[in-house]
C-alpha atoms as a PDB file:
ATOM      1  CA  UNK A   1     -10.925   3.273 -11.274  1.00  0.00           C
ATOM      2  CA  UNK A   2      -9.939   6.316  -9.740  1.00  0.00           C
ATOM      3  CA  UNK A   3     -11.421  10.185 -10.497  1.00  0.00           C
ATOM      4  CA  UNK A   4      -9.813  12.755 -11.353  1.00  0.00           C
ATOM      5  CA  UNK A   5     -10.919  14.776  -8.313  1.00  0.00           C
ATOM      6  CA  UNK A   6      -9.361  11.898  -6.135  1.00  0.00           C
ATOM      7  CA  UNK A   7      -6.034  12.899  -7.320  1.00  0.00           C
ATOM      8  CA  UNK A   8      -2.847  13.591  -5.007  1.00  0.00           C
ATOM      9  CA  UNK A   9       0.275  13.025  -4.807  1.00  0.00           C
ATOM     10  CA  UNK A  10       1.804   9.301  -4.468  1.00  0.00           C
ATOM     11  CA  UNK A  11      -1.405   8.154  -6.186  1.00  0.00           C
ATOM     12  CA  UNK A  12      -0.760   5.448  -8.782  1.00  0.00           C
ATOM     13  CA  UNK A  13      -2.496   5.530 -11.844  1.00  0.00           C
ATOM     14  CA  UNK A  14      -2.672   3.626 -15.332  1.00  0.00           C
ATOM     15  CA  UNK A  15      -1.943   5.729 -18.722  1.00  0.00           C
ATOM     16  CA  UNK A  16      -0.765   4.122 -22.134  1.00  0.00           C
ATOM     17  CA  UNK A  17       0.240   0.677 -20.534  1.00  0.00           C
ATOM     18  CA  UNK A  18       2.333   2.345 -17.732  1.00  0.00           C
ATOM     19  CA  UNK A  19       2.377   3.495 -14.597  1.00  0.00           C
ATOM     20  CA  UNK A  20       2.136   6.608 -13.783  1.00  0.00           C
ATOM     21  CA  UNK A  21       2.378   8.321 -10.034  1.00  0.00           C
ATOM     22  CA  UNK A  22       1.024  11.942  -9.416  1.00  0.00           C
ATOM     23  CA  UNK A  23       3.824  14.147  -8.175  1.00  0.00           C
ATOM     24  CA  UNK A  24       1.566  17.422  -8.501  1.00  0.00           C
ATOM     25  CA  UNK A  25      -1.591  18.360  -8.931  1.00  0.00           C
ATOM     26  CA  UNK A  26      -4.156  21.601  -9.252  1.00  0.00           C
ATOM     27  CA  UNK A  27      -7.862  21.749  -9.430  1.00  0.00           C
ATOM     28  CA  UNK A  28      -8.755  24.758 -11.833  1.00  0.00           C
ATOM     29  CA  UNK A  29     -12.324  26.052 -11.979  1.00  0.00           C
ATOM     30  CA  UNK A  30     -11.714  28.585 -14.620  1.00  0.00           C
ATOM     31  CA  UNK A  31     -14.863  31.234 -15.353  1.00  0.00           C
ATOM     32  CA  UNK A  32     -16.504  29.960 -18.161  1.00  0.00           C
ATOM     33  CA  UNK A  33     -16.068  26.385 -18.898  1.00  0.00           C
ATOM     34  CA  UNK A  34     -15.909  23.390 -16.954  1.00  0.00           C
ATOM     35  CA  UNK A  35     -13.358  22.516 -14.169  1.00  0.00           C
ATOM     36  CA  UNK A  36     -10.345  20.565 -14.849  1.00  0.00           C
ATOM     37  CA  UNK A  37      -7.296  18.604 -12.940  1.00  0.00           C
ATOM     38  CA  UNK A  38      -3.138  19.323 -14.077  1.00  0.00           C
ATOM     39  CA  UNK A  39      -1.238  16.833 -13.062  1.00  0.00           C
ATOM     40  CA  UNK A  40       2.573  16.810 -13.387  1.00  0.00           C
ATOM     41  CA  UNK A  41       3.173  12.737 -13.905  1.00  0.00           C
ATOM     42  CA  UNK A  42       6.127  11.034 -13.484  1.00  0.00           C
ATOM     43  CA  UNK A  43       6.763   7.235 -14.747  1.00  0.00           C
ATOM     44  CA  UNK A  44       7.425   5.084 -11.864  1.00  0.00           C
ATOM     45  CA  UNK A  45       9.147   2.772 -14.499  1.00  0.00           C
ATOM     46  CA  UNK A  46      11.600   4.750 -16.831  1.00  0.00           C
ATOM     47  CA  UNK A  47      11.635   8.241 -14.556  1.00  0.00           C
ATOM     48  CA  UNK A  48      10.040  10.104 -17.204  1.00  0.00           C
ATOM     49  CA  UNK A  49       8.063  13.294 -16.405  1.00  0.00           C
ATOM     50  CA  UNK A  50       4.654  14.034 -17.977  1.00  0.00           C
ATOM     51  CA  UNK A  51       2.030  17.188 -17.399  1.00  0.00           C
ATOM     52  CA  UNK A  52      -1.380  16.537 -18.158  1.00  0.00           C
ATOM     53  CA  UNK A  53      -4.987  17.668 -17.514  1.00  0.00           C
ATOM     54  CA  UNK A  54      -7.982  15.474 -17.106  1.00  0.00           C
ATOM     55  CA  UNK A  55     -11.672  16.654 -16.953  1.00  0.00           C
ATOM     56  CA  UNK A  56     -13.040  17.085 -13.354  1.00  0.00           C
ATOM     57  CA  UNK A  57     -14.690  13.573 -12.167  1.00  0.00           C
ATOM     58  CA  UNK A  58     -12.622  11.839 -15.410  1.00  0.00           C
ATOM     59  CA  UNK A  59     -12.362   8.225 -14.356  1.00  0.00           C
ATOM     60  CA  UNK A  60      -8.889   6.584 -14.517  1.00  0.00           C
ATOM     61  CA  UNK A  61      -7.759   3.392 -14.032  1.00  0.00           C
ATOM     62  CA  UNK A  62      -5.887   3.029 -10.607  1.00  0.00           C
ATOM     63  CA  UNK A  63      -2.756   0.784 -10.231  1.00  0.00           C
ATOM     64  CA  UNK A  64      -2.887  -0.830  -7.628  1.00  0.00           C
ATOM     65  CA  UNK A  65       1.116  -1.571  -6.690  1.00  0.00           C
ATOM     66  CA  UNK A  66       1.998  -4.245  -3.999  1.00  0.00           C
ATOM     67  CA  UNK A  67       4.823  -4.040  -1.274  1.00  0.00           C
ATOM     68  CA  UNK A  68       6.625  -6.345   0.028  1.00  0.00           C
ATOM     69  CA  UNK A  69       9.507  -6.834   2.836  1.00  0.00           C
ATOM     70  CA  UNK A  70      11.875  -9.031   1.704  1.00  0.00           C
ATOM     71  CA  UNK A  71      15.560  -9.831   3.008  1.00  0.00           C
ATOM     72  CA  UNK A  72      18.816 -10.022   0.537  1.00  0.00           C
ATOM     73  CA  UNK A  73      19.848 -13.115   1.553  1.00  0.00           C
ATOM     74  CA  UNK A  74      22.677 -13.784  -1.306  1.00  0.00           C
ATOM     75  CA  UNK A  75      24.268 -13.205  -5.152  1.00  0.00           C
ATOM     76  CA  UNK A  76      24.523 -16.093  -7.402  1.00  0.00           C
ATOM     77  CA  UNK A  77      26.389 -15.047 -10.832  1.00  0.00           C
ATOM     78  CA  UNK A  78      24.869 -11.613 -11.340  1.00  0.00           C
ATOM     79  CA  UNK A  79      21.069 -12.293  -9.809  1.00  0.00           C
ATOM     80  CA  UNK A  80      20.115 -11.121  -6.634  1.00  0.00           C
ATOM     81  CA  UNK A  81      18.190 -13.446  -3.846  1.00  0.00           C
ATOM     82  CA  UNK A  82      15.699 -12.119  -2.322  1.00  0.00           C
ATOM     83  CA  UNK A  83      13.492 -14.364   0.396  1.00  0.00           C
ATOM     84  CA  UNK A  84       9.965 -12.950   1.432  1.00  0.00           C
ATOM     85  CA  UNK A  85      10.125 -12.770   5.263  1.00  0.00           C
ATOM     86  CA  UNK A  86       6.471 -13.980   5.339  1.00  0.00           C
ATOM     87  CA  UNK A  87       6.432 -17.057   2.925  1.00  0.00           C
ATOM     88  CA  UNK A  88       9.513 -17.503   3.064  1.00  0.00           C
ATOM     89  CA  UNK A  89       9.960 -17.603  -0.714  1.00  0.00           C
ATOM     90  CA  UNK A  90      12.449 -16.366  -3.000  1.00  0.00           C
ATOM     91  CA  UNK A  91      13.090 -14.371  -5.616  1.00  0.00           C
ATOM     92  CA  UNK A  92      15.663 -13.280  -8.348  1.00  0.00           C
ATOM     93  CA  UNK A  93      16.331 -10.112  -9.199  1.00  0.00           C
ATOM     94  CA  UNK A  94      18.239  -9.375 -12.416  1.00  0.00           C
ATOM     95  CA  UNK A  95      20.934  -6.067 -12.176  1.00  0.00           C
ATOM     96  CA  UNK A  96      18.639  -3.902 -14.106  1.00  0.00           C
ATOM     97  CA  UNK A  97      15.903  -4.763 -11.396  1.00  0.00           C
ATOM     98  CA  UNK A  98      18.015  -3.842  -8.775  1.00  0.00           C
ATOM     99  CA  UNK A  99      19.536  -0.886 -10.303  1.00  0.00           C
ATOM    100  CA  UNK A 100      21.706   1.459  -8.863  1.00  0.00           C
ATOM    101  CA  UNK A 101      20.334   0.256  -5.326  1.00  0.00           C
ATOM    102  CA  UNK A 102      22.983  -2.740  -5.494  1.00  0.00           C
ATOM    103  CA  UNK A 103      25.938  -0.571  -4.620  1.00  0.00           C
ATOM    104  CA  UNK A 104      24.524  -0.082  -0.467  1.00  0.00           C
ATOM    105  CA  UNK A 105      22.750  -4.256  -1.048  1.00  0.00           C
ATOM    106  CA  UNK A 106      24.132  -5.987   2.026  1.00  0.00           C
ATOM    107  CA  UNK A 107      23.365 -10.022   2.547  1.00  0.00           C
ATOM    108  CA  UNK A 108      20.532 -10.356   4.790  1.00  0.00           C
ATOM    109  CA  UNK A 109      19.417  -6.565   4.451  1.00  0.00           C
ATOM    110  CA  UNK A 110      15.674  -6.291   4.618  1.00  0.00           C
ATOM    111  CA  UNK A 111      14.543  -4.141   1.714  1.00  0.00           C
ATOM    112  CA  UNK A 112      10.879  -3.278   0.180  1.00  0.00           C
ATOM    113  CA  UNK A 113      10.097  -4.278  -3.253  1.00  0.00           C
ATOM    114  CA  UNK A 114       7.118  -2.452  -4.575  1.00  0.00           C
ATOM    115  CA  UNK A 115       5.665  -5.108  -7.829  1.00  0.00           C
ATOM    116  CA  UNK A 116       2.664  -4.429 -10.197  1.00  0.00           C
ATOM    117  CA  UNK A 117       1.119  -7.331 -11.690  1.00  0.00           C
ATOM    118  CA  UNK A 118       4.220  -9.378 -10.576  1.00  0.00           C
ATOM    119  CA  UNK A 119       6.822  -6.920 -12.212  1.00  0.00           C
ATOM    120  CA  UNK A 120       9.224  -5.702 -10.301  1.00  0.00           C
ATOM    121  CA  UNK A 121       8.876  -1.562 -10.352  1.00  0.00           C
ATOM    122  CA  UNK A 122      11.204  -0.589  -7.001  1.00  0.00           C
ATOM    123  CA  UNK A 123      13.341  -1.752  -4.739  1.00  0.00           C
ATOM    124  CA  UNK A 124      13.350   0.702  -1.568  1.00  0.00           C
ATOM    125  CA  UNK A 125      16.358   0.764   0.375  1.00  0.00           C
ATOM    126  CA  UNK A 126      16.584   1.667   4.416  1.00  0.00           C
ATOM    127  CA  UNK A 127      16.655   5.516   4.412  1.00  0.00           C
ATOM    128  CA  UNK A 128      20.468   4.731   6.429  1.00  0.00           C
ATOM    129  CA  UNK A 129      22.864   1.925   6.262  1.00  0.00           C
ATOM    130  CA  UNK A 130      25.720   0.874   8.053  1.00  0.00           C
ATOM    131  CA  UNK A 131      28.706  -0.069   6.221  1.00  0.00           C
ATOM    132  CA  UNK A 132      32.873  -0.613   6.283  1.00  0.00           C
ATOM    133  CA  UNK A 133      34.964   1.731   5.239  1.00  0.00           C
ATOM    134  CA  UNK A 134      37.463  -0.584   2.897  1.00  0.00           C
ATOM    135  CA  UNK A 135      39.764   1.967   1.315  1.00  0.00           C
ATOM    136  CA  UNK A 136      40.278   6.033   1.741  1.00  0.00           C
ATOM    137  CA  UNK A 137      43.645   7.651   2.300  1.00  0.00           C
ATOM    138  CA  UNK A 138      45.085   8.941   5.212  1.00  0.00           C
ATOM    139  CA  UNK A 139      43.817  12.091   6.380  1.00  0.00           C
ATOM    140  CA  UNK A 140      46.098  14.502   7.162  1.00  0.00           C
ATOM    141  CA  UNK A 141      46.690  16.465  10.022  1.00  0.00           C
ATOM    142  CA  UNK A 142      46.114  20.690   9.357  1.00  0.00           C
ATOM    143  CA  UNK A 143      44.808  19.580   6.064  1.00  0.00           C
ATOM    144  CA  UNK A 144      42.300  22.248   6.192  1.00  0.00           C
ATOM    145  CA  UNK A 145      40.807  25.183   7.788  1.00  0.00           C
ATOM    146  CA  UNK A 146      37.240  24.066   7.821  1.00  0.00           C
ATOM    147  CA  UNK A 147      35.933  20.093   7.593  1.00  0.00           C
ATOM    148  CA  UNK A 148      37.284  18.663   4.200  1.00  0.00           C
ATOM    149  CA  UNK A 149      36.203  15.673   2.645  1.00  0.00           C
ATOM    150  CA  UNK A 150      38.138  12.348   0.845  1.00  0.00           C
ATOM    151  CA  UNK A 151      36.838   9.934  -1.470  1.00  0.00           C
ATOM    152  CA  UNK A 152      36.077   6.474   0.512  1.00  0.00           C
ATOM    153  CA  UNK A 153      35.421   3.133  -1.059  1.00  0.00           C
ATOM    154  CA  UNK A 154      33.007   1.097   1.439  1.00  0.00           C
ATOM    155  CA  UNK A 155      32.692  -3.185   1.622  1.00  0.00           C
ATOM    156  CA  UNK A 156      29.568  -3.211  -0.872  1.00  0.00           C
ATOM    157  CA  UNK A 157      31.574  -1.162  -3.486  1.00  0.00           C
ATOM    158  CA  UNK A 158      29.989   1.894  -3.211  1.00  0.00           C
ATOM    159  CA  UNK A 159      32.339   5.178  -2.971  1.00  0.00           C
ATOM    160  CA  UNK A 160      31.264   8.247  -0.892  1.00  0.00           C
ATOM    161  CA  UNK A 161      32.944  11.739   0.053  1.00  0.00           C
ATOM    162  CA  UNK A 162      33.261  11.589   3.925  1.00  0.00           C
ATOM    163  CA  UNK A 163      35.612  13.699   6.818  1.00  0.00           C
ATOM    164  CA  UNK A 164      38.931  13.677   7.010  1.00  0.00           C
ATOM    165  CA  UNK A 165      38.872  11.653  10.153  1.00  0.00           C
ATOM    166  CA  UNK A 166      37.565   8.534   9.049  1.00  0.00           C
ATOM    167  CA  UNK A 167      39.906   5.578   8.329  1.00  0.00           C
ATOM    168  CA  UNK A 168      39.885   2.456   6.838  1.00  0.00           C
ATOM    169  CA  UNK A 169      38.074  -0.140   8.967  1.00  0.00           C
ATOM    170  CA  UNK A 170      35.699   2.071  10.617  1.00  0.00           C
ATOM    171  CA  UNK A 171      31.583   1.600  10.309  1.00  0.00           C
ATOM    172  CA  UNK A 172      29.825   4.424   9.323  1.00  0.00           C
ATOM    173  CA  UNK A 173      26.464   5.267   8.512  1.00  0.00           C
ATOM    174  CA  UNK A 174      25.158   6.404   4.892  1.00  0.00           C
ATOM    175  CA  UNK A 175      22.276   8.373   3.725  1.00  0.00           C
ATOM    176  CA  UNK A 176      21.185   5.787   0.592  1.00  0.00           C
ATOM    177  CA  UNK A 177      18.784   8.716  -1.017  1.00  0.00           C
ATOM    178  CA  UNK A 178      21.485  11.317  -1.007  1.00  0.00           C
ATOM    179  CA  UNK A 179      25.067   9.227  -0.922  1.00  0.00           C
ATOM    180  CA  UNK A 180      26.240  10.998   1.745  1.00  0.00           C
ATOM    181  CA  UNK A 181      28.209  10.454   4.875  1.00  0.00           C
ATOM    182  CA  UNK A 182      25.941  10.750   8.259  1.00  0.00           C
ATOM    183  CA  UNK A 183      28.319   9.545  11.270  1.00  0.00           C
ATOM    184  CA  UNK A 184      30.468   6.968  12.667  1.00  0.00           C
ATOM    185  CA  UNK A 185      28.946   4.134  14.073  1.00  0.00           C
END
């Protein structure tokens, strides 16, 4: 359990048979009355966002979420294999799991997955990957005044905007929060 006053944000908490982490939060001591906590929610599960206020001191169940480094080590049919890199155990992953995370999921990428009582809730990608450019078009030369970008389709599938410059066959490194192009490798 977990009060109220304990609250900020990242904290994990328990509410209608989900989870629930605290993205904002504001202790009011009003005047008259007795204090209270807002809390803007979100679901770690489904995304959804949720404002709420508790009493001051208001116990709450904390959950307690477990993370994990594990290594992609391969795809068999549409399940992903994932071997924990301390027992050496593995584990599938279904698509819906893995989410929209597959599209930068290289073989033997180490990844986090964060699990509450042994259900999957995230898989956290490296903040920057390094990956193939498999298909853009030529860039041409004069093209434009200022850096313009082409649509690029990289070995995992994925498809990015990046420069001009870049060819097919080069490596190049991608944000995996924001999509984006970074550099050449």
């Amino acid at each position: 359990m977990i009060s109220s006053n304990d609250f900020r944000p990242g904290v994990t908490i328990e509410l209608d048979g989900s989870i629930w982490r605290v993205v904002e939060f504001l202790h009011v001591k009003p005047g008259k009355g007795s204090a209270f906590v807002r809390t803007k929610l979100k679901n770690v599960q489904t995304g959804a966002s949720l404002e709420r206020t508790f009493r001051a001191g208001e116990m709450v169940p904390q959950a307690i979420l477990e993370k994990r480094t594990m290594q992609h080590t391969y795809k068999e049919g549409d399940q992903y294999i994932f071997m924990d890199m301390e027992t050496y155990e593995e584990r599938r992953c279904s698509p819906k799991e893995v989410g929209d995370r597959a599209k930068y999921l290289k073989e033997e990428m180490e990844v986090s997955i964060v699990t509450w009582n042994d259900q999957i809730l995230e898989i956290e990608l490296p903040n920057t990957v390094v990956l193939t450019v498999i298909e853009t078009d030529p860039g041409v030369r004069g093209d434009t005044a200022t850096g313009g970008t082409k649509p690029a389709i990289l070995e995992t599938g994925a498809q990015i905007q990046v420069p001009l410059f870049i060819n097919t066959g080069e490596r190049i490194r991608v944000d995996t929060r924001t999509d984006s192009y970074l550099g050449r490798e």
